[in-house]
Protein backbone atom coordinates (compact mmCIF):
# COMPACT_ATOMS: atom_id res chain seq x y z
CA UNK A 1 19.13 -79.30 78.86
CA UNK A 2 20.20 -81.90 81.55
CA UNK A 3 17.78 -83.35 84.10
CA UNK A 4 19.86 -82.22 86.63
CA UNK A 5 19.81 -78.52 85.37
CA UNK A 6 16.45 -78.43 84.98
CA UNK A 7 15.08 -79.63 88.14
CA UNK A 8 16.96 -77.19 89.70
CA UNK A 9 15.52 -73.97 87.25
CA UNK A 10 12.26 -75.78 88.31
CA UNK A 11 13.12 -75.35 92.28
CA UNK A 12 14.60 -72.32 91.66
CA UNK A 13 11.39 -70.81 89.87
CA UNK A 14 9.66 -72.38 92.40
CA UNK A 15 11.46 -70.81 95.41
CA UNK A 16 11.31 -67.32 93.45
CA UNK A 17 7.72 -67.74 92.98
CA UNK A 18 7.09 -68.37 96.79
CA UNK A 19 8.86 -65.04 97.70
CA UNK A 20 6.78 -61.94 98.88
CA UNK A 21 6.74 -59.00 96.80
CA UNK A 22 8.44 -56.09 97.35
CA UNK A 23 5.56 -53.24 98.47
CA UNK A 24 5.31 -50.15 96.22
CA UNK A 25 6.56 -48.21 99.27
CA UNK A 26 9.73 -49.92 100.09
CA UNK A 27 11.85 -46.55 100.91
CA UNK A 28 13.25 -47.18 104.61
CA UNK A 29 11.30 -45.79 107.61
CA UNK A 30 12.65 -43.45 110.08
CA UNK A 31 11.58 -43.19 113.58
CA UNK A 32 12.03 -40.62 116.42
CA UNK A 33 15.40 -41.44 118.86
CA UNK A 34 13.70 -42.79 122.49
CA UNK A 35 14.92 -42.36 125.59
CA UNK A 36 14.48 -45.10 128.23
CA UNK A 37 14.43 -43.52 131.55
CA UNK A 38 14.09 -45.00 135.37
CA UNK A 39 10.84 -44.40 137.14
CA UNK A 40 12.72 -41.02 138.13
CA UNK A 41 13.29 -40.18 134.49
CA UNK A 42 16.52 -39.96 134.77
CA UNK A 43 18.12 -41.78 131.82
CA UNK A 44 18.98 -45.58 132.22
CA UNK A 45 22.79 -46.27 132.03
CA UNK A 46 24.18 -49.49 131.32
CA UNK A 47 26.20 -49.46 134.28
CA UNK A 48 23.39 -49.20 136.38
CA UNK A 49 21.29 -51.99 134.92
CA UNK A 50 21.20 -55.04 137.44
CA UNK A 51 22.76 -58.76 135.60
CA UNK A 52 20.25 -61.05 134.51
CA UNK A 53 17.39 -59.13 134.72
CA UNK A 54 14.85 -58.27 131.51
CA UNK A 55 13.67 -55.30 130.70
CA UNK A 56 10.90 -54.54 128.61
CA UNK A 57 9.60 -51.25 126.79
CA UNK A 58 7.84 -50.95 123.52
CA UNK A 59 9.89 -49.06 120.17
CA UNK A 60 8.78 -47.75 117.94
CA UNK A 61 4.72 -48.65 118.40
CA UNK A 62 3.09 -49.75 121.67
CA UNK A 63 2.40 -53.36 120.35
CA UNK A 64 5.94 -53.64 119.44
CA UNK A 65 7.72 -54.89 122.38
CA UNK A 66 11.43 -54.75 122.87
CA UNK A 67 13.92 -56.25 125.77
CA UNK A 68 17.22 -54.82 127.26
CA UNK A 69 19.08 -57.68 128.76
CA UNK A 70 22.59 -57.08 130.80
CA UNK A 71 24.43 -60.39 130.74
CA UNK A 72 26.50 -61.18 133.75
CA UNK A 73 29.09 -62.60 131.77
CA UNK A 74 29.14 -59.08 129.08
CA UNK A 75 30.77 -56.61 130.87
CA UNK A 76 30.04 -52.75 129.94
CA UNK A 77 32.80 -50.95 128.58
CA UNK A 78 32.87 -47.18 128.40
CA UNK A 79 33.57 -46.16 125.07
């Protein structure tokens, strides 16, 4: 075997030896569809959503947070 070769096996090894485990439960999670509504609760619509402004809500567990941006220079499209 060549130097070369086997300094990379050894990084290789190396870099597959650093990697996390898979869990024993590794089958996909589904969660519930949300809704994000206006103080109203009437549903948001992208149309409606002011440019360069954050919004924040939390999806799919209150200590996850998420943010809906609208981009002035994206415009919405109907589909």
């Amino acid at each position: 075997m060549r130097r070369r070769n086997f300094i990379l096996a050894c990084g290789a090894s190396a870099l597959a030896a650093s990697l996390p485990a898979a869990p024993a439960d590794a089958s996909p999670r589904f969660y519930s569809r949300a809704r994000l509504v206006d103080p109203t609760g009437r549903p948001l619509r992208a149309r409606a959503l002011p440019a360069n402004r954050n919004f924040i809500f939390h999806y799919p567990f209150a200590a996850t947070p998420c943010f809906l941006l609208n981009q002035a220079d994206q415009a919405f499209r109907a589909a």
